[in-house]
N, C-alpha and C. Protein backbone atom coordinates (compact mmCIF):
# COMPACT_ATOMS: atom_id res chain seq x y z
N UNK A 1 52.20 64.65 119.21
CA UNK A 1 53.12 64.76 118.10
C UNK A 1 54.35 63.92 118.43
N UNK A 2 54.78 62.87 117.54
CA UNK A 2 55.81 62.39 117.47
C UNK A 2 57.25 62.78 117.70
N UNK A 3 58.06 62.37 117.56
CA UNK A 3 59.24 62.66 117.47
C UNK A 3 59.78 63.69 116.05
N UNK A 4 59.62 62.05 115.16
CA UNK A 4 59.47 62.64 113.56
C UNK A 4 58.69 63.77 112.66
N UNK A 5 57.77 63.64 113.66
CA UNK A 5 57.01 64.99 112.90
C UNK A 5 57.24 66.04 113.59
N UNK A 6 57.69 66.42 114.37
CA UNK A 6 57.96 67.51 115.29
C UNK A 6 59.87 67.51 114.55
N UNK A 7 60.06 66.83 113.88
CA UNK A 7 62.08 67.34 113.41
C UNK A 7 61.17 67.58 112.12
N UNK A 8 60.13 67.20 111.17
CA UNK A 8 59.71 67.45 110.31
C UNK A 8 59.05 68.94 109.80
N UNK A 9 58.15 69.21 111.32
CA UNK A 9 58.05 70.50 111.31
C UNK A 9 59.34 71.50 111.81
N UNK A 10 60.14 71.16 112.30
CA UNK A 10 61.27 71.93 112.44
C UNK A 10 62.28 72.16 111.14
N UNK A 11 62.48 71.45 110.69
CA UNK A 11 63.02 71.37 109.45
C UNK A 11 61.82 72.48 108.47
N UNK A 12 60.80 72.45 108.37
CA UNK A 12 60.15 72.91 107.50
C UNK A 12 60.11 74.72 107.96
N UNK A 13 59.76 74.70 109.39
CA UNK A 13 59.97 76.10 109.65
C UNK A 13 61.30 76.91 109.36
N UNK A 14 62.44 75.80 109.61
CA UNK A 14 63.94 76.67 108.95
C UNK A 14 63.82 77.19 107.70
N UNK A 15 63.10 76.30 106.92
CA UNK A 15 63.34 77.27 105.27
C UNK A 15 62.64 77.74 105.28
N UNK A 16 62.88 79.04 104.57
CA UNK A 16 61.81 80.01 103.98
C UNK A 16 61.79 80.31 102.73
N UNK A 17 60.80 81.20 102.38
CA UNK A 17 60.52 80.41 100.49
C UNK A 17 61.80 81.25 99.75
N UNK A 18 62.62 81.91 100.23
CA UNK A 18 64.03 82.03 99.12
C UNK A 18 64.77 80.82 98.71
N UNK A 19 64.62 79.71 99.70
CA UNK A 19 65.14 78.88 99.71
C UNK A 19 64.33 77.99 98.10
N UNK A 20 63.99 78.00 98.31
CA UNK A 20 63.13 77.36 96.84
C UNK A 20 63.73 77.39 95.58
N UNK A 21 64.50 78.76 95.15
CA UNK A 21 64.84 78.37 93.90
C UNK A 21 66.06 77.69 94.04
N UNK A 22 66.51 77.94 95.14
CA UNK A 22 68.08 76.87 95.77
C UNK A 22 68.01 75.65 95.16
N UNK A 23 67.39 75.00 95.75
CA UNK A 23 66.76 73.24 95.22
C UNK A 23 66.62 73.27 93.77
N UNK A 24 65.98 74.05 93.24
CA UNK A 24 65.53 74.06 91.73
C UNK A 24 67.03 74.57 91.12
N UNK A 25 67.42 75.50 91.21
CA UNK A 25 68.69 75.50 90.80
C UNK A 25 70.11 74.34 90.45
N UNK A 26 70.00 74.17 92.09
CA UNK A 26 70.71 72.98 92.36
C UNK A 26 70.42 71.99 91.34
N UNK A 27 69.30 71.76 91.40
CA UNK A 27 68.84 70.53 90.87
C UNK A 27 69.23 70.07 89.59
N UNK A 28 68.70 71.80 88.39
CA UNK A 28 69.24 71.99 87.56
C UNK A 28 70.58 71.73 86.96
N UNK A 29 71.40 72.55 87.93
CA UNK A 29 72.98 72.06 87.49
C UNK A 29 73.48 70.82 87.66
N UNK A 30 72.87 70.46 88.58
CA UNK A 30 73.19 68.76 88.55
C UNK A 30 73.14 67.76 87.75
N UNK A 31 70.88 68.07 87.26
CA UNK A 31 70.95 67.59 85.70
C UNK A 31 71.63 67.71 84.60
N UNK A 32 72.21 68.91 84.53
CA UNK A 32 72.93 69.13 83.04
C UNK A 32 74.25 68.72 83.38
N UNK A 33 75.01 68.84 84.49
CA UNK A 33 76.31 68.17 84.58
C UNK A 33 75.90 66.66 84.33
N UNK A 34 74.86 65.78 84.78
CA UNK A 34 74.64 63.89 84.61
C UNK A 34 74.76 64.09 83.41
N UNK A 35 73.81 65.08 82.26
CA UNK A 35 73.92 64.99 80.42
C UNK A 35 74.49 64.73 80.29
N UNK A 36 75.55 65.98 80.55
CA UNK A 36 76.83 65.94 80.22
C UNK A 36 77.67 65.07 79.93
N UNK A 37 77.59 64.19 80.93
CA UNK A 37 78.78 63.21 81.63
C UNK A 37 77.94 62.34 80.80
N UNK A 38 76.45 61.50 81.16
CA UNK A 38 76.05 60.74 80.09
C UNK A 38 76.44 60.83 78.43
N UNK A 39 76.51 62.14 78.25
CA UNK A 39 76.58 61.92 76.64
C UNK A 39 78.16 61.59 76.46
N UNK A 40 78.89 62.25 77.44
CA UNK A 40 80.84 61.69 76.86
C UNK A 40 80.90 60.63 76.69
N UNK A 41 80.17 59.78 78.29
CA UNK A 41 80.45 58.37 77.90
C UNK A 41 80.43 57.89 76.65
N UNK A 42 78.96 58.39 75.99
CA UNK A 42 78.60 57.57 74.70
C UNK A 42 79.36 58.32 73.16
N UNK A 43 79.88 59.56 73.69
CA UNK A 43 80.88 59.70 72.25
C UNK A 43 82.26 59.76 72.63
N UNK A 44 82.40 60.02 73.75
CA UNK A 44 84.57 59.82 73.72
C UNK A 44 84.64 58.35 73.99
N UNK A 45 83.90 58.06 74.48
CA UNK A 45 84.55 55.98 75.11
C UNK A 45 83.50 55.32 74.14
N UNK A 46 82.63 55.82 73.62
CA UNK A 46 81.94 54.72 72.65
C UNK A 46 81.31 53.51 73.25
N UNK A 47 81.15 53.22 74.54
CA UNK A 47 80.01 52.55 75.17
C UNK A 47 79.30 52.90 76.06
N UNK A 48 78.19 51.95 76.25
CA UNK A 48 77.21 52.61 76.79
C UNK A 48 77.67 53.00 78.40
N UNK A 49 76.36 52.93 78.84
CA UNK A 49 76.87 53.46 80.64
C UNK A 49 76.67 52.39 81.37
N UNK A 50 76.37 51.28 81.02
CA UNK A 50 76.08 49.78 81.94
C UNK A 50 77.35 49.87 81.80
N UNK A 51 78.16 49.59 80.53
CA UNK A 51 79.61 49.20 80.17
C UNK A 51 80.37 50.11 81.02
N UNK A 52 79.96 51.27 80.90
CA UNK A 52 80.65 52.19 81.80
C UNK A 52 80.89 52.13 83.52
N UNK A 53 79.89 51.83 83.90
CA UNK A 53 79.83 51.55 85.29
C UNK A 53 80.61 50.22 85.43
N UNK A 54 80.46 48.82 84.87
CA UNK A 54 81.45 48.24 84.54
C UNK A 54 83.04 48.65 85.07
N UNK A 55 83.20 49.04 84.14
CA UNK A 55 84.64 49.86 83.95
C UNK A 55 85.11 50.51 84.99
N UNK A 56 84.04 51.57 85.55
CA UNK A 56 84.17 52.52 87.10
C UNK A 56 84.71 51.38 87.84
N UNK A 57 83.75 50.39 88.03
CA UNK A 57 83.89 49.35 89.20
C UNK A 57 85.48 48.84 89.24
N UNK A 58 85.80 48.04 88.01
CA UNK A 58 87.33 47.45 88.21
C UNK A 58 88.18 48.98 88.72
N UNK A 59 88.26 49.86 87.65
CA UNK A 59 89.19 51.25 88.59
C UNK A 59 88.98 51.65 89.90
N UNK A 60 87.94 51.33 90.05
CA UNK A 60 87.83 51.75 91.87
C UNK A 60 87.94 50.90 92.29
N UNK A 61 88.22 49.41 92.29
CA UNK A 61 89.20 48.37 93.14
C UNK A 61 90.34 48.36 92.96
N UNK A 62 90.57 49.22 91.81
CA UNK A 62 92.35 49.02 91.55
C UNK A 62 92.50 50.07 92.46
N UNK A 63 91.91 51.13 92.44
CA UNK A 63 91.91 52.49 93.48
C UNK A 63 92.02 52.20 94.53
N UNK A 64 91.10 51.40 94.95
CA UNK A 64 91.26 50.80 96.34
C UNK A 64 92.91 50.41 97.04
N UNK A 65 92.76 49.60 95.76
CA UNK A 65 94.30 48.91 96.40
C UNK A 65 95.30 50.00 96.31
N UNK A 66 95.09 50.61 95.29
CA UNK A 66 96.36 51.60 95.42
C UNK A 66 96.43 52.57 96.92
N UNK A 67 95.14 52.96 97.01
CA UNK A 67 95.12 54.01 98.22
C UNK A 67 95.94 53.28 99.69
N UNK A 68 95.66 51.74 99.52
CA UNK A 68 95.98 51.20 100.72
C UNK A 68 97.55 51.68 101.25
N UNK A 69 98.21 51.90 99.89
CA UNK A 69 99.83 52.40 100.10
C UNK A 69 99.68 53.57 100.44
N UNK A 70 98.74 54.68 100.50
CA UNK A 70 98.67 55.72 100.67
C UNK A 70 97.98 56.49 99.71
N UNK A 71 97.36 57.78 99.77
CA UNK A 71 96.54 58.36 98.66
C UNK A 71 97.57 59.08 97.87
N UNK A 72 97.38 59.42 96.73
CA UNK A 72 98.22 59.44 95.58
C UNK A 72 97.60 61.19 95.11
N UNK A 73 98.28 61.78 94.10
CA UNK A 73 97.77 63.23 93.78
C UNK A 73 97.42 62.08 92.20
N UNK A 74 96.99 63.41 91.09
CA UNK A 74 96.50 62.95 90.00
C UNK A 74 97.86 62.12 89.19
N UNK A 75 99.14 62.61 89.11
CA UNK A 75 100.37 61.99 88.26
C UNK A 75 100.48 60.57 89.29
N UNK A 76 100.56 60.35 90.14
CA UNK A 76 100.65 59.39 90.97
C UNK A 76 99.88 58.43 90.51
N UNK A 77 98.55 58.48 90.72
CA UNK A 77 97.82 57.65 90.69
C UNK A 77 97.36 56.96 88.91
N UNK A 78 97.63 58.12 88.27
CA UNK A 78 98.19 57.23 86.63
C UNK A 78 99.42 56.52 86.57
N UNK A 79 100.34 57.17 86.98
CA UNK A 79 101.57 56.16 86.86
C UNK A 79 101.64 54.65 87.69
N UNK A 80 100.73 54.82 88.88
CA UNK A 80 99.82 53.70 89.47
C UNK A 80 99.20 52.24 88.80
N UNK A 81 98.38 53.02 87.76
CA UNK A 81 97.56 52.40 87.09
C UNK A 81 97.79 52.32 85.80
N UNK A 82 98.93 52.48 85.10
CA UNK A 82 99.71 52.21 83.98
C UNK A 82 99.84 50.49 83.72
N UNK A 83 100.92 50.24 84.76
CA UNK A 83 100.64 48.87 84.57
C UNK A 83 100.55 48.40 86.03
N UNK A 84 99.20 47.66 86.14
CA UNK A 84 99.01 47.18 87.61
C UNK A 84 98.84 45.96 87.60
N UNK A 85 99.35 45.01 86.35
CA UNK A 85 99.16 43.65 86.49
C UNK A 85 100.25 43.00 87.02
N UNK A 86 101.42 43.62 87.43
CA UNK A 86 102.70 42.91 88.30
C UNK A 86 101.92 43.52 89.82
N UNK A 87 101.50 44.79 89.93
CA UNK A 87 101.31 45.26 91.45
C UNK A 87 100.18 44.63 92.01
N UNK A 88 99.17 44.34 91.07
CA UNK A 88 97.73 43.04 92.10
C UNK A 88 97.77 41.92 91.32
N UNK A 89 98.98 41.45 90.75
CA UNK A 89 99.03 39.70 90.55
C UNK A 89 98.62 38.88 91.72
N UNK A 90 99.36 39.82 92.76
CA UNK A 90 99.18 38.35 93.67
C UNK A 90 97.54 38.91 94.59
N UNK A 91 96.92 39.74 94.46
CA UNK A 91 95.69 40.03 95.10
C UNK A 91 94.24 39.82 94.38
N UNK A 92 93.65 39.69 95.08
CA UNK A 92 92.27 39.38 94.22
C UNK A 92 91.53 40.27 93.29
N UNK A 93 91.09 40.10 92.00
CA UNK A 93 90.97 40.61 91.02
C UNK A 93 89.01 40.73 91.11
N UNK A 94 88.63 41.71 91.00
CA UNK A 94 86.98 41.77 90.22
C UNK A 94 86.44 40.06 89.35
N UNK A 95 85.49 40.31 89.41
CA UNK A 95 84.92 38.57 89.08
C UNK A 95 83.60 39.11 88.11
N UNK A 96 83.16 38.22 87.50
CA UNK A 96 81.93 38.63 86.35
C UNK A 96 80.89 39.01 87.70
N UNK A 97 80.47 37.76 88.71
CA UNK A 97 79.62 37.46 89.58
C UNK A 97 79.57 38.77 90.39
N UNK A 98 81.14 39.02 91.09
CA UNK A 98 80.43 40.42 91.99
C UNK A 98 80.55 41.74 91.24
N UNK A 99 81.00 41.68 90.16
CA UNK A 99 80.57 42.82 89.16
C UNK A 99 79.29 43.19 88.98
N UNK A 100 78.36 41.67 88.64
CA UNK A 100 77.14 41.62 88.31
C UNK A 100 76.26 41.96 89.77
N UNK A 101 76.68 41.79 91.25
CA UNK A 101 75.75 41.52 92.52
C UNK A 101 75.84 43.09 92.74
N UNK A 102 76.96 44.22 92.45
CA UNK A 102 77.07 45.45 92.73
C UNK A 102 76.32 46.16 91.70
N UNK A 103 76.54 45.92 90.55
CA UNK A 103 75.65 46.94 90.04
C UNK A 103 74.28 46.37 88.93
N UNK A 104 74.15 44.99 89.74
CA UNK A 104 72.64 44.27 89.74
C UNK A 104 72.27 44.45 88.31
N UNK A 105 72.97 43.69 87.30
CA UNK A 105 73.15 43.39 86.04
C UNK A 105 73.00 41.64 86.02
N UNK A 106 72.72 41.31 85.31
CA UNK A 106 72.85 39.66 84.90
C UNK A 106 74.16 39.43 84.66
N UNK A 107 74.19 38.03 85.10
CA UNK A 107 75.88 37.48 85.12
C UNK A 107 76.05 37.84 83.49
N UNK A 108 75.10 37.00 82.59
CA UNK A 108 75.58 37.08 81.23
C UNK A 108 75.65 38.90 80.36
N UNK A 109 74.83 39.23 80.77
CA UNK A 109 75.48 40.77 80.50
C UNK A 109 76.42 41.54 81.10
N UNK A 110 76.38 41.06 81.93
CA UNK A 110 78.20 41.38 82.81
C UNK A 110 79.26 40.85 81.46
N UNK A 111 79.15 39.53 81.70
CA UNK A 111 79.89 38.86 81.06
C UNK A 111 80.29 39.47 79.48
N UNK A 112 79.38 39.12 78.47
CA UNK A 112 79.24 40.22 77.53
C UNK A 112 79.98 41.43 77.37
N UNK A 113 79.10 42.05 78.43
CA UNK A 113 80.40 43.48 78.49
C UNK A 113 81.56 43.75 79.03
N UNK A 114 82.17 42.60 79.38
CA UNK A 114 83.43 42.83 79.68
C UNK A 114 84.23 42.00 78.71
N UNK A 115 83.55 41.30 78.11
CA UNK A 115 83.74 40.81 76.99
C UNK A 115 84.57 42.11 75.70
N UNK A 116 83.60 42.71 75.55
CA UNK A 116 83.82 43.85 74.59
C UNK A 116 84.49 45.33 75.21
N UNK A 117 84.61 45.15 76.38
CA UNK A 117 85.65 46.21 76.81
C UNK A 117 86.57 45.72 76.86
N UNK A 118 87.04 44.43 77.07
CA UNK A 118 88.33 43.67 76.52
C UNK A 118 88.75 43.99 75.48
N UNK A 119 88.13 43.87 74.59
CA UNK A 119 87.87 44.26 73.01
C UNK A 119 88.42 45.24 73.15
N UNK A 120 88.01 46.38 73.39
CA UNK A 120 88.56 47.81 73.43
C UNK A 120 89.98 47.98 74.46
N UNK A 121 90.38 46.81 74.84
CA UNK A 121 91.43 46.88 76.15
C UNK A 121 91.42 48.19 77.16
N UNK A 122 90.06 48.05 77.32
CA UNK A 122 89.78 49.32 78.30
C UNK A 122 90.32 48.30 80.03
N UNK A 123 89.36 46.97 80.20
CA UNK A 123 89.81 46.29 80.55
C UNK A 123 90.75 44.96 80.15
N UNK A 124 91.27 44.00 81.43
CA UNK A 124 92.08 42.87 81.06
C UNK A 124 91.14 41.52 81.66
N UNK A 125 91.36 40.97 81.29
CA UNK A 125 90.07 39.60 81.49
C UNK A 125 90.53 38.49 81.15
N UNK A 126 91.13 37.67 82.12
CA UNK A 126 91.77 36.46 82.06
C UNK A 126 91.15 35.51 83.23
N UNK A 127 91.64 34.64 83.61
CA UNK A 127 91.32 33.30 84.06
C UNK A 127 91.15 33.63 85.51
N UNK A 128 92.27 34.65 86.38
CA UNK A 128 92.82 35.05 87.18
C UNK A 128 91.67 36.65 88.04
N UNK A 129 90.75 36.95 86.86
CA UNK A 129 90.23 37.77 87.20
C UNK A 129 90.51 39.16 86.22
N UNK A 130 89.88 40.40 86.42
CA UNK A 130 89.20 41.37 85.77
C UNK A 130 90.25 42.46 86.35
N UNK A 131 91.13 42.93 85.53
CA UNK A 131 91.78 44.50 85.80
C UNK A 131 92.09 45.32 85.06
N UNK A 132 92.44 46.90 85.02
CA UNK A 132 92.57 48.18 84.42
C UNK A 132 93.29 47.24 83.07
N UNK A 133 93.02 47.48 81.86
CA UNK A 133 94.00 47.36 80.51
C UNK A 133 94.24 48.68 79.81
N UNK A 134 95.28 48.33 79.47
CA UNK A 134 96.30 49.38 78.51
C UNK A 134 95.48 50.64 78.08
N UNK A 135 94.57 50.06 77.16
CA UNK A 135 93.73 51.42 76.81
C UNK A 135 92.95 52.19 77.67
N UNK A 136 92.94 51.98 79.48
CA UNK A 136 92.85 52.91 79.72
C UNK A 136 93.05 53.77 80.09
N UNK A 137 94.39 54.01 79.86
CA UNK A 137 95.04 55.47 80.08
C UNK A 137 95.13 56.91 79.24
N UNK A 138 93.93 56.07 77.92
CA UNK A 138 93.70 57.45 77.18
C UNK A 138 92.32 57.65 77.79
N UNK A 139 91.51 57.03 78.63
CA UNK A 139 90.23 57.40 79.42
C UNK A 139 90.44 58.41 80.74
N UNK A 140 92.35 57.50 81.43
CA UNK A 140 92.48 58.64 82.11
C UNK A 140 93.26 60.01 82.04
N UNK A 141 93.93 59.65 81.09
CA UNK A 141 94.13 61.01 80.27
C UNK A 141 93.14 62.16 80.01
N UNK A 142 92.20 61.49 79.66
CA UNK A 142 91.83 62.97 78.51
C UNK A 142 90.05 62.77 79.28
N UNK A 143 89.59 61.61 79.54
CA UNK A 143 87.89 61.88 79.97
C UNK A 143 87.84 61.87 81.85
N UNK A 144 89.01 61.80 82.46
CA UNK A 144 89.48 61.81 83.50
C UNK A 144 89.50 63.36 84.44
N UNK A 145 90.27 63.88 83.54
CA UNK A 145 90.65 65.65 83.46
C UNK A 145 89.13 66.18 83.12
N UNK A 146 88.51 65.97 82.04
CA UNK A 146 87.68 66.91 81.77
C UNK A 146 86.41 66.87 82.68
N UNK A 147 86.33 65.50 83.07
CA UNK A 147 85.07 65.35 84.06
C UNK A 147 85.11 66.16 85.21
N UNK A 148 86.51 66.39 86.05
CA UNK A 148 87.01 66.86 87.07
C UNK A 148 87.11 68.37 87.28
N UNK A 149 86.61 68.63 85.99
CA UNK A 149 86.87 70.28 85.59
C UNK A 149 85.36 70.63 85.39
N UNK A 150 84.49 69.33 84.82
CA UNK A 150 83.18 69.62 85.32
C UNK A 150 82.34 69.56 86.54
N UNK A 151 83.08 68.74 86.97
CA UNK A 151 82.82 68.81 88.71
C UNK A 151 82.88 70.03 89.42
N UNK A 152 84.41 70.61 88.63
CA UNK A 152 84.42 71.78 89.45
C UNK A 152 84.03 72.89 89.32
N UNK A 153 83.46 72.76 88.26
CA UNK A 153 82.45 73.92 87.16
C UNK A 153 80.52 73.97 88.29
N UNK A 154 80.45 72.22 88.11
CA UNK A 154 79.16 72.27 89.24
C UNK A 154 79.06 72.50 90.68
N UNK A 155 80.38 72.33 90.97
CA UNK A 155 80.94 73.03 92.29
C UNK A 155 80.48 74.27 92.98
N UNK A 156 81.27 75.01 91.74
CA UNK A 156 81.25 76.50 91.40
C UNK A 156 80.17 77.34 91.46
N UNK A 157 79.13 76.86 90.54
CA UNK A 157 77.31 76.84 90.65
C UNK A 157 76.87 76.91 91.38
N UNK A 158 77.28 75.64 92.44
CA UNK A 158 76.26 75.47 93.75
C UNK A 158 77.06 75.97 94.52
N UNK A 159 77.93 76.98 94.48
CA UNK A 159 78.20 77.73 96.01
C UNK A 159 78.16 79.07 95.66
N UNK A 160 77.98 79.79 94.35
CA UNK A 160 77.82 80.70 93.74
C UNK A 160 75.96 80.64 93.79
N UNK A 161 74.70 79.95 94.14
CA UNK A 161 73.75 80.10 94.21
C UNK A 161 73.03 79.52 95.55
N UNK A 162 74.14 79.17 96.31
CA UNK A 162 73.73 78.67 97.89
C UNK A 162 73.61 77.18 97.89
N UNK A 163 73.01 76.31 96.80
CA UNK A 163 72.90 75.32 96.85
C UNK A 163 74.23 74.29 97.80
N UNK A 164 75.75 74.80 97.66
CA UNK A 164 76.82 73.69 98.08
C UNK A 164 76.69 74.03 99.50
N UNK A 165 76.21 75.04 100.13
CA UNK A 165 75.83 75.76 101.41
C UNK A 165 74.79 74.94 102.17
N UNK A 166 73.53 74.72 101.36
CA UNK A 166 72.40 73.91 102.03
C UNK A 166 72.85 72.52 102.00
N UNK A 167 73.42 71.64 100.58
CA UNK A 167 73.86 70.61 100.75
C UNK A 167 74.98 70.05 101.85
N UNK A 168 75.95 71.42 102.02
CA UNK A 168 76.72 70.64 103.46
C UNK A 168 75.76 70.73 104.69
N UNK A 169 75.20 71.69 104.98
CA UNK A 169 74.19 71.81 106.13
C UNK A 169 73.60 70.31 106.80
N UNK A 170 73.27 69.44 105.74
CA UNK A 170 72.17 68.27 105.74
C UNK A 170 72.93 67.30 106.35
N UNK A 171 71.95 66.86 107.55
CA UNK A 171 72.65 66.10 108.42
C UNK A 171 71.47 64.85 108.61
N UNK A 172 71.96 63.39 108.79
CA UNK A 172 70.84 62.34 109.29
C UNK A 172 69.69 62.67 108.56
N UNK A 173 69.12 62.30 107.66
CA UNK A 173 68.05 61.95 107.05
C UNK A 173 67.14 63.47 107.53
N UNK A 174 67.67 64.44 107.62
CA UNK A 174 66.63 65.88 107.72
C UNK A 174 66.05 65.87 106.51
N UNK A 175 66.70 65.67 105.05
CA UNK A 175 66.42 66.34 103.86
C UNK A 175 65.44 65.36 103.57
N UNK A 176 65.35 63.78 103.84
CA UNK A 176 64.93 62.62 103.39
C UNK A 176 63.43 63.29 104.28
N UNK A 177 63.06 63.58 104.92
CA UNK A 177 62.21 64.08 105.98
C UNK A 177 61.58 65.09 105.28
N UNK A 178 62.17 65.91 105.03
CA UNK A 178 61.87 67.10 104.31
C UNK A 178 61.09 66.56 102.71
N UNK A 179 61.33 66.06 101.96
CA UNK A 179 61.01 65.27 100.96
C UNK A 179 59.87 64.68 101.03
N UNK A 180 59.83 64.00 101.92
CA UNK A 180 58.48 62.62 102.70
C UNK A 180 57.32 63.91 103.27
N UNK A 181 58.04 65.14 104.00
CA UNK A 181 57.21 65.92 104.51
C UNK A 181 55.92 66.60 102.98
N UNK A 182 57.09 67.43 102.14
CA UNK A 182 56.40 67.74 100.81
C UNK A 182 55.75 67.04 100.39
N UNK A 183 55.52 66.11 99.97
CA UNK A 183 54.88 64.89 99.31
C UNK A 183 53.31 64.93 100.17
N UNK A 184 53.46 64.89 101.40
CA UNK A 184 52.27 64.64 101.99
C UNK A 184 51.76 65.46 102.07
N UNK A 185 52.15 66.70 101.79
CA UNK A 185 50.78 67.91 101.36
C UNK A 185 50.02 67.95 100.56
C-alpha cells in the first residue's frame, strides 16, 4: 500500500456516516447562496456574469492597491474607491488582454464588455487603461452590503449544521483524496 492510499483510507475511516448529510447540506446552502448571487447579478446590475466577473476583476486591483496602504473597514474602503482616478493615475491600470488571460474570455469579448460597462459607468476605459467608474458606488452601496449579509447568512448554516467545522478541518488535498477515493468505488 502506497502512501496515498493508506492517507486515503485514513481519511475515509475518520468519517462516519453522520457525516454524510454534512456534505449534502453544505452543499445545498452553498447552491442556493451561488442562485442567489447569480440571479442579483442579472436583476440589480442588469448584466450578465462574464460582465460581472469583468467588473470583480478591475475592483479587486483597485483593492489591491488600496490594501497596499493598509486594510481599510467597509466606510474606508468606499470612500477609497469613490474617486480613484487621481490615487492610480500614476500606477498601472487592468488591460482588455490580462482581463481576457484571467478569466479566459476572448480579447474581443473582453473588449465588448467593457465596452458596455463603460456604458453603464460601472467601469472607466480610456487609453491609459481600465478602472472603478462613478456608477459604481451604487453596486457598492446597496449589492455590496446585501451579498455580505448573505455570506453571513451561509456562514451561519454551515456552522449551525457542522459543515463550517469540517470545512476548516481540511488540510492539503485530504478532501481532493477523499473525492478521487468515492468515485472509485
Amino acid at each position: 500500500m502506497n502512501v496515498n492510499e493508506k492517507n486515503i483510507i485514513d481519511f475515509k475511516s475518520a468519517l462516519v456516516k453522520d457525516d454524510a448529510p454534512v456534505f449534502s447540506s453544505g452543499l445545498y446552502s452553498w447552491m442556493m447562496f451561488l442562485i442567489n448571487f447569480y440571479n442579483r447579478v442579472k436583476s440589480d446590475l442588469k448584466i450578465d456574469f462574464d460582465s460581472f466577473m469583468i467588473l470583480q476583476l478591475v475592483v479587486s486591483d483597485s483593492i489591491y492597491k488600496v490594501n497596499k496602504s493598509g486594510v481599510k473597514n467597509y466606510k474606508e474602503l468606499g470612500e477609497s474607491l469613490k474617486d480613484n482616478s487621481n490615487i492610480f493615475s500614476h500606477k498601472r491600470k487592468v488591460n482588455i488582454a490580462s482581463i481576457a488571460e484571467v478569466i479566459n474570455l476572448p480579447r474581443e469579448t473582453v473588449r465588448r464588455k467593457i465596452l458596455h460597462l463603460s456604458k453603464l459607468k460601472f467601469i472607466d476605459y480610456n487609453k491609459s487603461g481600465i478602472s472603478i467608474g462613478p456608477e459604481y458606488q451604487t453596486v457598492y452601496a446597496k449589492f455590496v452590503p446585501d451579498t455580505v449579509t448573505n455570506m453571513g447568512k451561509l456562514v451561519r448554516k454551515w456552522e449551525e449544521d457542522g459543515t463550517l467545522k469540517k470545512l476548516l478541518e481540511i488540510k492539503n488535498n485530504l478532501w481532493k483524496n477523499f473525492i478521487l477515493y468515492q468515485t472509485s468505488l
